[in-house]
C-alpha atoms as a PDB file:
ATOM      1  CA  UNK A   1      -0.285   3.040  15.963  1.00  0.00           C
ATOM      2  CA  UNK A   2      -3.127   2.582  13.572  1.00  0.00           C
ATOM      3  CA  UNK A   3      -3.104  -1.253  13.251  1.00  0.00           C
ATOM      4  CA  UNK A   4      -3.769  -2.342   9.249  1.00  0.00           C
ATOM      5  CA  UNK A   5      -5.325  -5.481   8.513  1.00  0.00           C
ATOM      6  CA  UNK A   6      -4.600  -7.028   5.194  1.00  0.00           C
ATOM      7  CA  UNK A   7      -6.851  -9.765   4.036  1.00  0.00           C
ATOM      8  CA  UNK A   8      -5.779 -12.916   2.463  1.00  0.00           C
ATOM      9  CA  UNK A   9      -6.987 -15.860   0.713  1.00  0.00           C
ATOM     10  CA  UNK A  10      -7.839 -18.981   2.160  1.00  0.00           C
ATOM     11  CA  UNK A  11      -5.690 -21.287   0.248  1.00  0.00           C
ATOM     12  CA  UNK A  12      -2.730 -18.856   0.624  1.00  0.00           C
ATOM     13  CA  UNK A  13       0.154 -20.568   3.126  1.00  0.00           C
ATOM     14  CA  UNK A  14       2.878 -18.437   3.035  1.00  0.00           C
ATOM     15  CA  UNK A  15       3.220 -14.192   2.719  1.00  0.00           C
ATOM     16  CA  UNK A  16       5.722 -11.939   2.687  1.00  0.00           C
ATOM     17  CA  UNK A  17       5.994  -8.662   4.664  1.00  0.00           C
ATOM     18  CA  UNK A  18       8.769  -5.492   3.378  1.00  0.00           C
ATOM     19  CA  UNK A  19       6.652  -2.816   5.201  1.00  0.00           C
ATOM     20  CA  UNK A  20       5.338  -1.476   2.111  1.00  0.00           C
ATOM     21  CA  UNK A  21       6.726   2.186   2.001  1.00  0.00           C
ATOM     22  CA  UNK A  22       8.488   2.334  -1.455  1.00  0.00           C
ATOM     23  CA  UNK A  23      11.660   1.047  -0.052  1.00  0.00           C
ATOM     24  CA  UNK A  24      11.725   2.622   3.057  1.00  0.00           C
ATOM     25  CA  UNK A  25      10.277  -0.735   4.451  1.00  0.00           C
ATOM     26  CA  UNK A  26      11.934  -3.016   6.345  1.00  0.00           C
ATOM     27  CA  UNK A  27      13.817  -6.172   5.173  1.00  0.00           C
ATOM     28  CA  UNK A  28      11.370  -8.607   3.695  1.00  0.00           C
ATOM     29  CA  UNK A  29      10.510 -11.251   5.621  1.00  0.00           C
ATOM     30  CA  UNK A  30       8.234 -14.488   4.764  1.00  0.00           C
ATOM     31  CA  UNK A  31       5.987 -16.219   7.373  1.00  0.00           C
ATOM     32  CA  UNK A  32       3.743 -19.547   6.797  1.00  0.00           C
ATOM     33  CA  UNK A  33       0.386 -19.475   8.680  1.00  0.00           C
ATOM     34  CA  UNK A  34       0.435 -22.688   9.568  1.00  0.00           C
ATOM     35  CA  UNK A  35      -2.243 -23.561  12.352  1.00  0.00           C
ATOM     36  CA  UNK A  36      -3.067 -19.977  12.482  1.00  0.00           C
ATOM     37  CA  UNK A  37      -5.162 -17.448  10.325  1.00  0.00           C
ATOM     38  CA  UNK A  38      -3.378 -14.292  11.763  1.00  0.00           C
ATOM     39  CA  UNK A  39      -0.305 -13.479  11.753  1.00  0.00           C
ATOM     40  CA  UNK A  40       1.742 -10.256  13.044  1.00  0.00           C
ATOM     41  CA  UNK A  41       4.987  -9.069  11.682  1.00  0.00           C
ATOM     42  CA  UNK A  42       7.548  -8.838  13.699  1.00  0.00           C
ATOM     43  CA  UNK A  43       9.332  -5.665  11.789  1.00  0.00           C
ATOM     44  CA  UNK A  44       6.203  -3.226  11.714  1.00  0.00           C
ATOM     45  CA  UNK A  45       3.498  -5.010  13.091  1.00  0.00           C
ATOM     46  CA  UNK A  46       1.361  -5.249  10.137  1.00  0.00           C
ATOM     47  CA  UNK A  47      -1.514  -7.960  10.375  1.00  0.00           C
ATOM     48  CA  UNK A  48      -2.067 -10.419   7.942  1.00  0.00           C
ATOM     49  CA  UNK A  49      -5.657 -12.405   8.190  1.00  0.00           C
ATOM     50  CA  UNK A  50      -6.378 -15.581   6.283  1.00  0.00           C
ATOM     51  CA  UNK A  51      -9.704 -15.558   5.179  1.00  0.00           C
ATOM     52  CA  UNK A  52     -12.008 -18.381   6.744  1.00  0.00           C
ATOM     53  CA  UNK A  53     -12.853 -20.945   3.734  1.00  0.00           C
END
């Protein structure tokens, strides 16, 4: 599996993930970052990075 990274800003704190395929997705699901910068979902593996400020 190709692994996609999508970029985010810094001051963003929460995303949310549907899988992105015009409804075919997945259910959409919301995760905070936290401590983190990265964060994998859990549904389709898509990677979200927080940009470094």
């Amino acid at each position: 599996m190709d692994e996609e990274v999508t970029k985010v800003p810094a001051d963003i704190e929460t995303i949310c993930c549907d899988g992105g395929q015009d409804g075919l997705g997945h259910p959409a699901v919301y995760y905070t970052f936290g401590s983190t910068n990265k964060i994998v979902c859990s549904y389709c593996g898509k990677i979200y990075e927080r940009d470094q400020e």
